[in-house]
N, C-alpha and C. Protein backbone atom coordinates (compact mmCIF):
# COMPACT_ATOMS: atom_id res chain seq x y z
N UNK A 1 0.84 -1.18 0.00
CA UNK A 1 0.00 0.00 0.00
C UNK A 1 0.89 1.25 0.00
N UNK A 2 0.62 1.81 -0.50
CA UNK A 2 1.07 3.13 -1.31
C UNK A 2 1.04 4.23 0.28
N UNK A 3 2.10 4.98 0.67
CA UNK A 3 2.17 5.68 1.68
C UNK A 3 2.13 7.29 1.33
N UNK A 4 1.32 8.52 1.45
CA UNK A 4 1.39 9.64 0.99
C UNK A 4 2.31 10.81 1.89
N UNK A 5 3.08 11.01 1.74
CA UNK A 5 4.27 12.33 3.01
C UNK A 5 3.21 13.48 2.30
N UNK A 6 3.09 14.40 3.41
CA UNK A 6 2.23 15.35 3.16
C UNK A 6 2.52 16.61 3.88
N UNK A 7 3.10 17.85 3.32
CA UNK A 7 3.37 19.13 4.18
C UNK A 7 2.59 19.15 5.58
N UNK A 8 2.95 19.44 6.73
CA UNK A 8 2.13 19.89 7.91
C UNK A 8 2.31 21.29 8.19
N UNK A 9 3.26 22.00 7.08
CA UNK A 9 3.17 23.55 6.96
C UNK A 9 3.44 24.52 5.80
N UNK A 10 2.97 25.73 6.26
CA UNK A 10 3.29 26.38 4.97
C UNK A 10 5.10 26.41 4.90
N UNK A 11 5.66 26.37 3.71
CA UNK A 11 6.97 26.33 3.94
C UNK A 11 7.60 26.32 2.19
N UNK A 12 9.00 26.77 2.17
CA UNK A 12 9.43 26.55 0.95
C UNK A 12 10.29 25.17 1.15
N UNK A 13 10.46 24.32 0.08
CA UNK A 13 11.37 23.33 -0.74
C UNK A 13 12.90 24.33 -0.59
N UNK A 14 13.75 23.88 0.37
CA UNK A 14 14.73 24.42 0.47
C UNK A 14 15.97 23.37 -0.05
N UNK A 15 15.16 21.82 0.09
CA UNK A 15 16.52 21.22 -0.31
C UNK A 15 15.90 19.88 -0.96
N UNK A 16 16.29 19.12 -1.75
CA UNK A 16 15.20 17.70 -2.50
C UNK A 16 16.76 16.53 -2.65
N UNK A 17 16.59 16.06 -1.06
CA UNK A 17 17.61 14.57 -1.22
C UNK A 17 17.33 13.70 -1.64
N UNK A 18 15.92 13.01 -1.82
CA UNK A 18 15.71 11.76 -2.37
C UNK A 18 15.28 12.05 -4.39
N UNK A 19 15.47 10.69 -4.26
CA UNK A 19 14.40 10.92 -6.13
C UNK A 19 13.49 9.94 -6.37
N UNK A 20 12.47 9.98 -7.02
CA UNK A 20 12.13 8.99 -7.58
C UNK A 20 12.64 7.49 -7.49
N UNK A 21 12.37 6.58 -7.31
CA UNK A 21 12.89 5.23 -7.16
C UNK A 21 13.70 4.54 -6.49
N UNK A 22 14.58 5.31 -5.34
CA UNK A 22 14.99 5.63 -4.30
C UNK A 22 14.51 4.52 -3.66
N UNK A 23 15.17 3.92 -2.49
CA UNK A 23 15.07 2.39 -1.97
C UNK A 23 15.22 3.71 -0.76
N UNK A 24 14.33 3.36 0.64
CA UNK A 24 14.37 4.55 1.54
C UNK A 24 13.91 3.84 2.73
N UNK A 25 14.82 4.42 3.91
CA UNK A 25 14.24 3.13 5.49
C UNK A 25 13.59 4.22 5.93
N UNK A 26 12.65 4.00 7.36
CA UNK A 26 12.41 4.49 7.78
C UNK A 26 12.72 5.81 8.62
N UNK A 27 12.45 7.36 8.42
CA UNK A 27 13.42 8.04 9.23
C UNK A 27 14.37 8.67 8.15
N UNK A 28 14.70 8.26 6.91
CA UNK A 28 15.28 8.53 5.87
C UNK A 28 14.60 10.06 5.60
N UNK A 29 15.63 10.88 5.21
CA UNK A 29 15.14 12.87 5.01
C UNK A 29 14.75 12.63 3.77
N UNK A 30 13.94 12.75 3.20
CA UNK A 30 13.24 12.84 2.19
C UNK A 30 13.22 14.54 0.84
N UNK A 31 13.32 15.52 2.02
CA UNK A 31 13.01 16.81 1.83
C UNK A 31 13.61 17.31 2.78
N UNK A 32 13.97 18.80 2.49
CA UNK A 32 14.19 20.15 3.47
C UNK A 32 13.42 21.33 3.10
N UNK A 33 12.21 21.22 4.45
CA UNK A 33 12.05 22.06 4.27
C UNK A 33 12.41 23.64 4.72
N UNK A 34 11.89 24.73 4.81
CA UNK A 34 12.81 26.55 5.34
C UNK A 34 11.77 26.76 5.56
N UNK A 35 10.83 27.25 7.05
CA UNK A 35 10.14 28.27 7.18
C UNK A 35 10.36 28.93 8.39
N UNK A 36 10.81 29.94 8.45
CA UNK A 36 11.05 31.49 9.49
C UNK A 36 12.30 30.94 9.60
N UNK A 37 13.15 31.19 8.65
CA UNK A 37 14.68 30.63 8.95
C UNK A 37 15.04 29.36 9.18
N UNK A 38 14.45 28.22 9.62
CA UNK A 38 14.25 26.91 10.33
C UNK A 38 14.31 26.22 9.19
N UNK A 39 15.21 24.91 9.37
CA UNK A 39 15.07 24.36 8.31
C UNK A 39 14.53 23.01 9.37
N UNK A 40 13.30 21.84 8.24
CA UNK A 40 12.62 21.16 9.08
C UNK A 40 12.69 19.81 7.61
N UNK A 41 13.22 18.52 8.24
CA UNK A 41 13.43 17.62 7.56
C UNK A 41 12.23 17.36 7.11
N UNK A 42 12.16 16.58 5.87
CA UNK A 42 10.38 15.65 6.07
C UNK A 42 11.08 14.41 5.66
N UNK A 43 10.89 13.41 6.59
CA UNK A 43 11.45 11.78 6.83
C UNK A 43 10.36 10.82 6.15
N UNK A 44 11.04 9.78 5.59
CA UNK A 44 10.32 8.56 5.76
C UNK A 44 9.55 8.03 6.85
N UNK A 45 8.16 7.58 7.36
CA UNK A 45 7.41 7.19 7.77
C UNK A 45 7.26 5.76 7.84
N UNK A 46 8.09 4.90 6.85
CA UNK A 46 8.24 3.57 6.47
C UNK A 46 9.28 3.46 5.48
N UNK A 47 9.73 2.01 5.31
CA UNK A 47 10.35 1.36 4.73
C UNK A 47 9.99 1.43 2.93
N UNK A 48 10.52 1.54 1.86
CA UNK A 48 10.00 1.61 0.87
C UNK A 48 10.60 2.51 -0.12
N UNK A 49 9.74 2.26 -1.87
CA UNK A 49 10.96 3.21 -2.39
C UNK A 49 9.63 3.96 -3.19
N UNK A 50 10.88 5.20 -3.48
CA UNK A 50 10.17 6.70 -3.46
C UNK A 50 9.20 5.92 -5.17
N UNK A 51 8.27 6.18 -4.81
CA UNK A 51 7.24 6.16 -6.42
C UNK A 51 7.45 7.65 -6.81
N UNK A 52 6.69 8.60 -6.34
CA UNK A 52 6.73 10.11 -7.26
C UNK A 52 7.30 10.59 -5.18
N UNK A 53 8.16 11.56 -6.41
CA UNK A 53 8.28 13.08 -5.51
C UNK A 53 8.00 14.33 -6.18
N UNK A 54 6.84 14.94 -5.83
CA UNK A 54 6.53 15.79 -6.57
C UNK A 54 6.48 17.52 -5.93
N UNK A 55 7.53 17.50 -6.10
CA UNK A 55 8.42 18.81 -5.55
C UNK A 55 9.40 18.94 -5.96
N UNK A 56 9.85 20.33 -6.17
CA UNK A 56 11.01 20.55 -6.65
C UNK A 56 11.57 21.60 -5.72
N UNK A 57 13.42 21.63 -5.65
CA UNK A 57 13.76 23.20 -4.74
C UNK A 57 13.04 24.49 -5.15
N UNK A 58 12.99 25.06 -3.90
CA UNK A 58 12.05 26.51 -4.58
C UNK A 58 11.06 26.32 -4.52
N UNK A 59 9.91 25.35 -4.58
CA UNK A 59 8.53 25.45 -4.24
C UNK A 59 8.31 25.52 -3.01
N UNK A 60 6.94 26.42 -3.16
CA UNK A 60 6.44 26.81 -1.53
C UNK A 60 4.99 25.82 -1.41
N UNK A 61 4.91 25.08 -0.15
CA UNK A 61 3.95 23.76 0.00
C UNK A 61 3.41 24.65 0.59
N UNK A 62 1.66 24.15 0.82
CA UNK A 62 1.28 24.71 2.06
C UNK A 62 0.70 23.65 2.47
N UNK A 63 0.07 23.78 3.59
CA UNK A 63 -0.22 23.06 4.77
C UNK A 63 -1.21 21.43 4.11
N UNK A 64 -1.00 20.48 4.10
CA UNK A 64 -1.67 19.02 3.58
C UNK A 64 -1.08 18.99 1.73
N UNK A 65 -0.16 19.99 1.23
CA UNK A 65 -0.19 19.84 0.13
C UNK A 65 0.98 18.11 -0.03
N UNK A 66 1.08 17.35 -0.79
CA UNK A 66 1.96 16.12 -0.87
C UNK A 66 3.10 16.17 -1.51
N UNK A 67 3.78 15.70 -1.33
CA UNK A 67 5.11 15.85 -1.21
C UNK A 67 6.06 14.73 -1.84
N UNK A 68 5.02 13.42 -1.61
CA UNK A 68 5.86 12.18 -2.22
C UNK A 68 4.94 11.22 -1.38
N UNK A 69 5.27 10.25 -2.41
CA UNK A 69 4.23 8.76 -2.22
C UNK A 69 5.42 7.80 -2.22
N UNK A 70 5.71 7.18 -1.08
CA UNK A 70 5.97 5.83 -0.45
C UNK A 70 5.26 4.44 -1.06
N UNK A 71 6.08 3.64 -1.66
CA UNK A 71 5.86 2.16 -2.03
C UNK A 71 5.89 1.32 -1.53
């Protein structure tokens, strides 16, 4: 079952470590995100490899927008 990572804030795409197809453990940084100076990881949730990441550096998420789907 297909796992969805999903912004929990408004924030910009400050940094994009994983890619697409990516074999990824749990806890694995996925993303960086920047908001009020702060930079805030977004991790793996499970074991699995990246299907889509659909973000790029420089985009601004806001709050439930998705981020990448877990396989």
């Amino acid at each position: 079952m297909a796992e969805e990572i999903r912004a929990e804030m408004v924030a910009n795409v400050w940094k994009v470590v994983a890619s697409a197809g990516d074999t990824v453990s749990e806890g694995d940084t996925l993303v960086i995100l920047e908001s009020m100076k702060m930079e805030i990881p977004v991790v793996a949730e499970s074991d699995g490899v990246v299907q889509q990441l659909v973000v790029n550096e420089g985009d601004v998420v806001q709050d439930g927008d998705l981020i990448a789907v877990i396989g």
